[in-house]
N, C-alpha and C. Protein backbone atom coordinates (compact mmCIF):
# COMPACT_ATOMS: atom_id res chain seq x y z
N UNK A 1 -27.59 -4.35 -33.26
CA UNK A 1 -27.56 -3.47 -32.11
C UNK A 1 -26.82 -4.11 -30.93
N UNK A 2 -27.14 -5.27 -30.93
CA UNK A 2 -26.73 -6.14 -29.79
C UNK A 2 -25.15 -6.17 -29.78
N UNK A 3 -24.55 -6.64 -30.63
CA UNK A 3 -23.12 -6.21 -31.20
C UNK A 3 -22.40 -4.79 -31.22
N UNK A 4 -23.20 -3.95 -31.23
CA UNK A 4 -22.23 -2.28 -30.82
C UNK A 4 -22.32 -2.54 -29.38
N UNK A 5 -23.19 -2.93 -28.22
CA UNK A 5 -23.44 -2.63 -26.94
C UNK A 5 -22.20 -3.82 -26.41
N UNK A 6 -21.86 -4.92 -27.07
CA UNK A 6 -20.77 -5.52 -27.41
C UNK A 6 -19.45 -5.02 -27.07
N UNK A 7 -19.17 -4.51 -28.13
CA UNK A 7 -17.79 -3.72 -28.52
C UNK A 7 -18.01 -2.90 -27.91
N UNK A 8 -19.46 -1.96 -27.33
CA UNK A 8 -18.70 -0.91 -26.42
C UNK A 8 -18.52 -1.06 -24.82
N UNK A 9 -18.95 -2.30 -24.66
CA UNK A 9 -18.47 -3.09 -23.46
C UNK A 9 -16.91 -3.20 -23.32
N UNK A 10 -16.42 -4.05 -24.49
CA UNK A 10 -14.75 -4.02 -24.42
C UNK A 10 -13.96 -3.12 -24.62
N UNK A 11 -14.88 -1.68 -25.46
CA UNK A 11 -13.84 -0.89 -24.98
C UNK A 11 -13.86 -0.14 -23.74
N UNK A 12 -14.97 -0.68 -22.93
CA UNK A 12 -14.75 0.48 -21.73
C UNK A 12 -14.01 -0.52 -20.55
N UNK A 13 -13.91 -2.24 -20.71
CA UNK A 13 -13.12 -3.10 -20.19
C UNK A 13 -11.79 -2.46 -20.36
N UNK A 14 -11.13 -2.33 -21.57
CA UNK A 14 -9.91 -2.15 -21.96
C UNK A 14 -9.68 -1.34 -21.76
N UNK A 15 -10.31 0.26 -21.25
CA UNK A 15 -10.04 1.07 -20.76
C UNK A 15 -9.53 1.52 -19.61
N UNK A 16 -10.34 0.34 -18.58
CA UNK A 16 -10.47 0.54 -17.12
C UNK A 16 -9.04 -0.15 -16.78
N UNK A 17 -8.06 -1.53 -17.50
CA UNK A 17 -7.66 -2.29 -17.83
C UNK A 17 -6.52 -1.08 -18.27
N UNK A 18 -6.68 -0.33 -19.08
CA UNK A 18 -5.31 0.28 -19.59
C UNK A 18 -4.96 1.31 -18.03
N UNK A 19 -6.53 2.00 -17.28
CA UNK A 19 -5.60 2.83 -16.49
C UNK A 19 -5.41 2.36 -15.20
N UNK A 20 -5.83 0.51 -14.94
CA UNK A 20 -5.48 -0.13 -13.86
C UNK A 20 -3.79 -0.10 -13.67
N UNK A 21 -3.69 -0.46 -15.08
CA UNK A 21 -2.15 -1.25 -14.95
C UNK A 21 -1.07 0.09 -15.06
N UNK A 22 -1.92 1.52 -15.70
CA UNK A 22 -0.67 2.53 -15.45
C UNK A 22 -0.74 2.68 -14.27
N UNK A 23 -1.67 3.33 -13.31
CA UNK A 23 -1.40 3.23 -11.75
C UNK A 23 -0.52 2.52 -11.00
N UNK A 24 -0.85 1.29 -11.86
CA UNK A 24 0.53 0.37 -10.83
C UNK A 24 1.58 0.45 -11.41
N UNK A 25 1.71 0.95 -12.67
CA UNK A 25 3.37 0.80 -13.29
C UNK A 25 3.70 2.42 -12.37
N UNK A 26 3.01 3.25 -12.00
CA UNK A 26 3.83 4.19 -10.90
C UNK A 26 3.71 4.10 -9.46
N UNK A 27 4.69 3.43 -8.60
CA UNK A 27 4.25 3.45 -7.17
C UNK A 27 3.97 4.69 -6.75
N UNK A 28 3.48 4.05 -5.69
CA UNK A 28 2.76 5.64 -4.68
C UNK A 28 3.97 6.03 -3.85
N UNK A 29 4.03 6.88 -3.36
CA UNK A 29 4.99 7.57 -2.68
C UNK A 29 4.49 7.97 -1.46
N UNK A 30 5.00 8.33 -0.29
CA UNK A 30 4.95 9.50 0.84
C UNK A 30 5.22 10.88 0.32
N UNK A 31 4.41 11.78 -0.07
CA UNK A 31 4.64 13.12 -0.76
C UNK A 31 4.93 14.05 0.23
N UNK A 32 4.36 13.49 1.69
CA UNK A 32 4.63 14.96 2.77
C UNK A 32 4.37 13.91 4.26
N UNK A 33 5.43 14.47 4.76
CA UNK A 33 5.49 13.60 6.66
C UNK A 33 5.90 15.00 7.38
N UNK A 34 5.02 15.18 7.77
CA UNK A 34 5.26 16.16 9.16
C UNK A 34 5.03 15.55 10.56
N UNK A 35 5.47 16.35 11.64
CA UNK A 35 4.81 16.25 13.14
C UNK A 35 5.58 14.48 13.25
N UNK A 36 5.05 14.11 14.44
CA UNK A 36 5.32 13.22 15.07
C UNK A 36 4.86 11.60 15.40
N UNK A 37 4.87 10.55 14.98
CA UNK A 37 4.02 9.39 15.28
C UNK A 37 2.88 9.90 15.97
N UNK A 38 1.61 9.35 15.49
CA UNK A 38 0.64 9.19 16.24
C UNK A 38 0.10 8.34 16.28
N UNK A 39 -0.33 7.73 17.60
CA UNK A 39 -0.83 6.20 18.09
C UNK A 39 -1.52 5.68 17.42
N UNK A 40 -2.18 5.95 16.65
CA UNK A 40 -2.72 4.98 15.18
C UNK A 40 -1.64 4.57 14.42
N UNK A 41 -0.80 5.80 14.27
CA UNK A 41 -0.34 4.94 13.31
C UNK A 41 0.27 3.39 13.47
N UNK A 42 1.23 3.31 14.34
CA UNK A 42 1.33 1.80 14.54
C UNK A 42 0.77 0.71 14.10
N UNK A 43 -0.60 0.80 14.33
CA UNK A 43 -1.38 -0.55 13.79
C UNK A 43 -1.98 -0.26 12.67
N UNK A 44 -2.27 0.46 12.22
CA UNK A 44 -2.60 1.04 10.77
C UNK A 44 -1.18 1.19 9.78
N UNK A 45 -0.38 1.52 9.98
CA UNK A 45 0.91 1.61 9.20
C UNK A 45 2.15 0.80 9.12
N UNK A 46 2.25 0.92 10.15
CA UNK A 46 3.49 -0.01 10.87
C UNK A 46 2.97 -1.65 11.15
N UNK A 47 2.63 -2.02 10.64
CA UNK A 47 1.68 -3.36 11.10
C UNK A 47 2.97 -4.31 11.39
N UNK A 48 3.49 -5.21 12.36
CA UNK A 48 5.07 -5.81 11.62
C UNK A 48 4.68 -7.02 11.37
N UNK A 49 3.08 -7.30 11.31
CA UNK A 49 2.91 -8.63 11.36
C UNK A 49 2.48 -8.71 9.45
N UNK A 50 2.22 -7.42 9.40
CA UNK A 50 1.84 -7.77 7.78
C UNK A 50 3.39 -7.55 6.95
N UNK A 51 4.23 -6.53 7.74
CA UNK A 51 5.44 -6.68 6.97
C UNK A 51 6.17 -7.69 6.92
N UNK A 52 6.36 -8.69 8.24
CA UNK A 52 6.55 -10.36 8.44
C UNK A 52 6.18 -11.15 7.45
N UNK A 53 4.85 -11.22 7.16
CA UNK A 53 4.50 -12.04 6.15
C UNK A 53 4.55 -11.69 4.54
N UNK A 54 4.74 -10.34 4.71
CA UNK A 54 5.26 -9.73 3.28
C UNK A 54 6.90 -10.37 3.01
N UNK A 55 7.11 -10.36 4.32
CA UNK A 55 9.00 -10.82 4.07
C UNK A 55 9.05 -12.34 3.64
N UNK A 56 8.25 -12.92 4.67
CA UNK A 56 8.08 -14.53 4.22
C UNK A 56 7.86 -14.74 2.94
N UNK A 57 6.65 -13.99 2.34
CA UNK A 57 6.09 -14.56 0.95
C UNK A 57 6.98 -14.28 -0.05
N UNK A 58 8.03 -13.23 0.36
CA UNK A 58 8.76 -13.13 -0.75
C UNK A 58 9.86 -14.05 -0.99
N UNK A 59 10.39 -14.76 0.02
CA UNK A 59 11.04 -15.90 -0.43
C UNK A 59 10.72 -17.06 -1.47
N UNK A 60 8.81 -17.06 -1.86
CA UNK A 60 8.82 -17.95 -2.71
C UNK A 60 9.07 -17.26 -4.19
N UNK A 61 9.07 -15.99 -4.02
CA UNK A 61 9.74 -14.79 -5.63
C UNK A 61 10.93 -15.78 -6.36
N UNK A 62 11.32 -15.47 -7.58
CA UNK A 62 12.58 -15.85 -8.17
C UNK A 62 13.63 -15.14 -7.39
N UNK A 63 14.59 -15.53 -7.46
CA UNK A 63 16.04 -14.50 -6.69
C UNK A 63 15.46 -13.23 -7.09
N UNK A 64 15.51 -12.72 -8.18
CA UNK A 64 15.56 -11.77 -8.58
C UNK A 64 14.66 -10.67 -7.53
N UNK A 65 13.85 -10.82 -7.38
CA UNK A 65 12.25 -10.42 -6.95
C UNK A 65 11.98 -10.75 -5.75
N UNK A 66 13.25 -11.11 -4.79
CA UNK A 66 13.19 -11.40 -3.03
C UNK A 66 13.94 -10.33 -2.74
N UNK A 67 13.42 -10.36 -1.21
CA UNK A 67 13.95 -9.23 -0.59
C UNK A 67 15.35 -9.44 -0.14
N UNK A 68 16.13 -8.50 -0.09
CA UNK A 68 17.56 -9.17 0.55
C UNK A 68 17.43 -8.79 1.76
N UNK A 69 18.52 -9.19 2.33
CA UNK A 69 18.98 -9.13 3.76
C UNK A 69 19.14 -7.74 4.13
N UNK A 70 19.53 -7.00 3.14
CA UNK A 70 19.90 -5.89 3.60
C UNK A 70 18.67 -4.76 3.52
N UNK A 71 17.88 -5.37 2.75
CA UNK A 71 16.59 -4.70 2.47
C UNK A 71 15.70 -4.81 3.67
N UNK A 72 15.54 -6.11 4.52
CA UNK A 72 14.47 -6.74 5.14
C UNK A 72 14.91 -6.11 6.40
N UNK A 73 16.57 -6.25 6.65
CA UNK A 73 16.97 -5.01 7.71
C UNK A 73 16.60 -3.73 7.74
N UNK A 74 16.63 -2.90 6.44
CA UNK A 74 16.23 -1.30 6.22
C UNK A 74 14.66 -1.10 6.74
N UNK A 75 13.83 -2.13 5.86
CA UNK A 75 12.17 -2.44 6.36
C UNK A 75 12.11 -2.55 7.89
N UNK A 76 12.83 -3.42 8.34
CA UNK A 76 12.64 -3.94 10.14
C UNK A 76 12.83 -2.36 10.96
N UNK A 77 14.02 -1.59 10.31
CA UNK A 77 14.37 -0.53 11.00
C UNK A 77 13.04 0.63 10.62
N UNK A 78 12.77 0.65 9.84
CA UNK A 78 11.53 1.81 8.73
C UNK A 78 10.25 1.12 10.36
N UNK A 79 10.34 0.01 10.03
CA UNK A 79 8.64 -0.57 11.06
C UNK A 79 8.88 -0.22 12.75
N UNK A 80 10.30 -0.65 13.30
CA UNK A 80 10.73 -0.29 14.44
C UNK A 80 10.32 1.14 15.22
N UNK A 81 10.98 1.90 13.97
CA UNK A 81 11.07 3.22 14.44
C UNK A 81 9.63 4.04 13.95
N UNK A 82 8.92 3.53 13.51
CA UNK A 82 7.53 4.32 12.84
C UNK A 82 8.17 5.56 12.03
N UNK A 83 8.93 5.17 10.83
CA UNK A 83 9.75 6.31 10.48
C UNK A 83 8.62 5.68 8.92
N UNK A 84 8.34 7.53 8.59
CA UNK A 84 7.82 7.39 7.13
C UNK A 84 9.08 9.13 5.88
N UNK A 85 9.29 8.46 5.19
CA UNK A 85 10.29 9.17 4.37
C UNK A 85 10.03 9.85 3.61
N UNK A 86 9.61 10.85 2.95
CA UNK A 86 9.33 11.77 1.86
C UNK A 86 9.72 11.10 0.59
N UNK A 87 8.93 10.55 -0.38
CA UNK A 87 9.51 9.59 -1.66
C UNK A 87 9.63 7.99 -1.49
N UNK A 88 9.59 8.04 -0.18
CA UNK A 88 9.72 6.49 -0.09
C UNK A 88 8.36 5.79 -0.71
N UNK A 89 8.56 4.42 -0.91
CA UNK A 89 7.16 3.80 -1.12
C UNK A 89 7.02 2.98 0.10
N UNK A 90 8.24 2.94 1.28
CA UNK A 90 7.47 2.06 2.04
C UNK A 90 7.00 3.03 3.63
N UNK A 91 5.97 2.24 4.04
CA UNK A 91 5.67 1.15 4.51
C UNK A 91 4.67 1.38 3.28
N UNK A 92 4.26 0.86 2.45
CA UNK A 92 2.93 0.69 1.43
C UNK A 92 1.74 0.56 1.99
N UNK A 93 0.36 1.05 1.74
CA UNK A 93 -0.34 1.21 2.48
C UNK A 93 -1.64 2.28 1.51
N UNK A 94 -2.82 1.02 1.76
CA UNK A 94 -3.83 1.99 0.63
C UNK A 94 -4.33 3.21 1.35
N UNK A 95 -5.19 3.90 0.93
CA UNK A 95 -5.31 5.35 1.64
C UNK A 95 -6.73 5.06 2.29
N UNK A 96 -7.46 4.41 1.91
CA UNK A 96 -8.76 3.98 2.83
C UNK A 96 -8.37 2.93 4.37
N UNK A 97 -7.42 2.50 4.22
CA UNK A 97 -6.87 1.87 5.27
C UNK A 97 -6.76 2.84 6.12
N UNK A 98 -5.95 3.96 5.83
CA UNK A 98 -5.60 4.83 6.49
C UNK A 98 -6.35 5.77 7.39
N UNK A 99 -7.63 6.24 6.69
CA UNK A 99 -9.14 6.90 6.87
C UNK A 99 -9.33 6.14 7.67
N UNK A 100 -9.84 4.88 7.59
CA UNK A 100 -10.33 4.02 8.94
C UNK A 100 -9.62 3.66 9.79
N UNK A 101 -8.16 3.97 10.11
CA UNK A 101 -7.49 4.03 11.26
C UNK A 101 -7.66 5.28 12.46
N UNK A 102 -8.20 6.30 10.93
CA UNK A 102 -7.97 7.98 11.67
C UNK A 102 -9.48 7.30 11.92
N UNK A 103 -10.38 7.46 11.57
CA UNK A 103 -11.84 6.91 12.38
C UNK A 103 -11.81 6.24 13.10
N UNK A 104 -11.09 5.41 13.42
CA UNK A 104 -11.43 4.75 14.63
C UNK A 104 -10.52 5.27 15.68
N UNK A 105 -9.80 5.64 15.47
CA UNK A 105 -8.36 6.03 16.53
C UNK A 105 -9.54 7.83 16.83
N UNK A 106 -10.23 8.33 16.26
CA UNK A 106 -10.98 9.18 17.02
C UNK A 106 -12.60 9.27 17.26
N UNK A 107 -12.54 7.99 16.76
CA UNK A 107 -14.27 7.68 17.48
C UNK A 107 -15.27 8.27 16.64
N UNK A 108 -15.28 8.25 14.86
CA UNK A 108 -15.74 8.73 14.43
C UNK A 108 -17.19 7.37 13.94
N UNK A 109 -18.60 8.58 13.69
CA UNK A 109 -19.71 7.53 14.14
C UNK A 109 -19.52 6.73 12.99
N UNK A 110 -19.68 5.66 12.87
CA UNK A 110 -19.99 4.60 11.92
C UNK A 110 -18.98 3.46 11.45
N UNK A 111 -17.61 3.89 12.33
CA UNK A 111 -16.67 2.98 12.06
C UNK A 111 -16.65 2.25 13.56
N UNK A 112 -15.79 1.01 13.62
CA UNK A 112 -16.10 0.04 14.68
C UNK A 112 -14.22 0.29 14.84
């Protein structure tokens, strides 16, 4: 008995495991940007201190897998301007991040 509760442990590991890694084999996108910056967003989206250190860390990547110059310019201009693109993947950004920016940016009870 002890041995089926076993195996049906690994297959529900290998499961969780098969639909971790498809999620990430598809980036997320911006599906819809309407209206105009709003003052959250900045520090919730636009962060330039996390895109800074996203730029740094990627210098220790293989060539292959660093950002170029011309890329880190397109990013600097994307963070500058609080510009978000329909299809783009950047600025990247989980969606609970996002929730607790809109909570706090309107004073909703239970967030700080």
């Amino acid at each position: 008995m002890r041995m089926l509760w076993v195996v049906a442990g690994i297959g529900v590991l290998l499961f969780v495991l098969f639909l971790a890694t498809r999620r990430a084999a598809v980036p997320a996108t911006w599906e819809k940007v309407e209206g105009e910056p709003e003052p959250w967003e900045a520090a919730a989206i636009f962060d330039v201190w996390r895109l800074e250190r996203r730029l740094a860390s990627s210098e220790a990547l293989s060539p292959e897998f660093r950002t170029t110059p011309e890329e880190a310019t397109r990013l600097r201009a994307l963070w500058r301007e609080w510009r978000l693109l329909v299809d783009s993947e950047e600025p990247g950004i989980e969606a609970r991040d996002v929730a607790e920016a809109v909570a706090i940016a309107h004073g909703l009870p239970g967030w700080n």
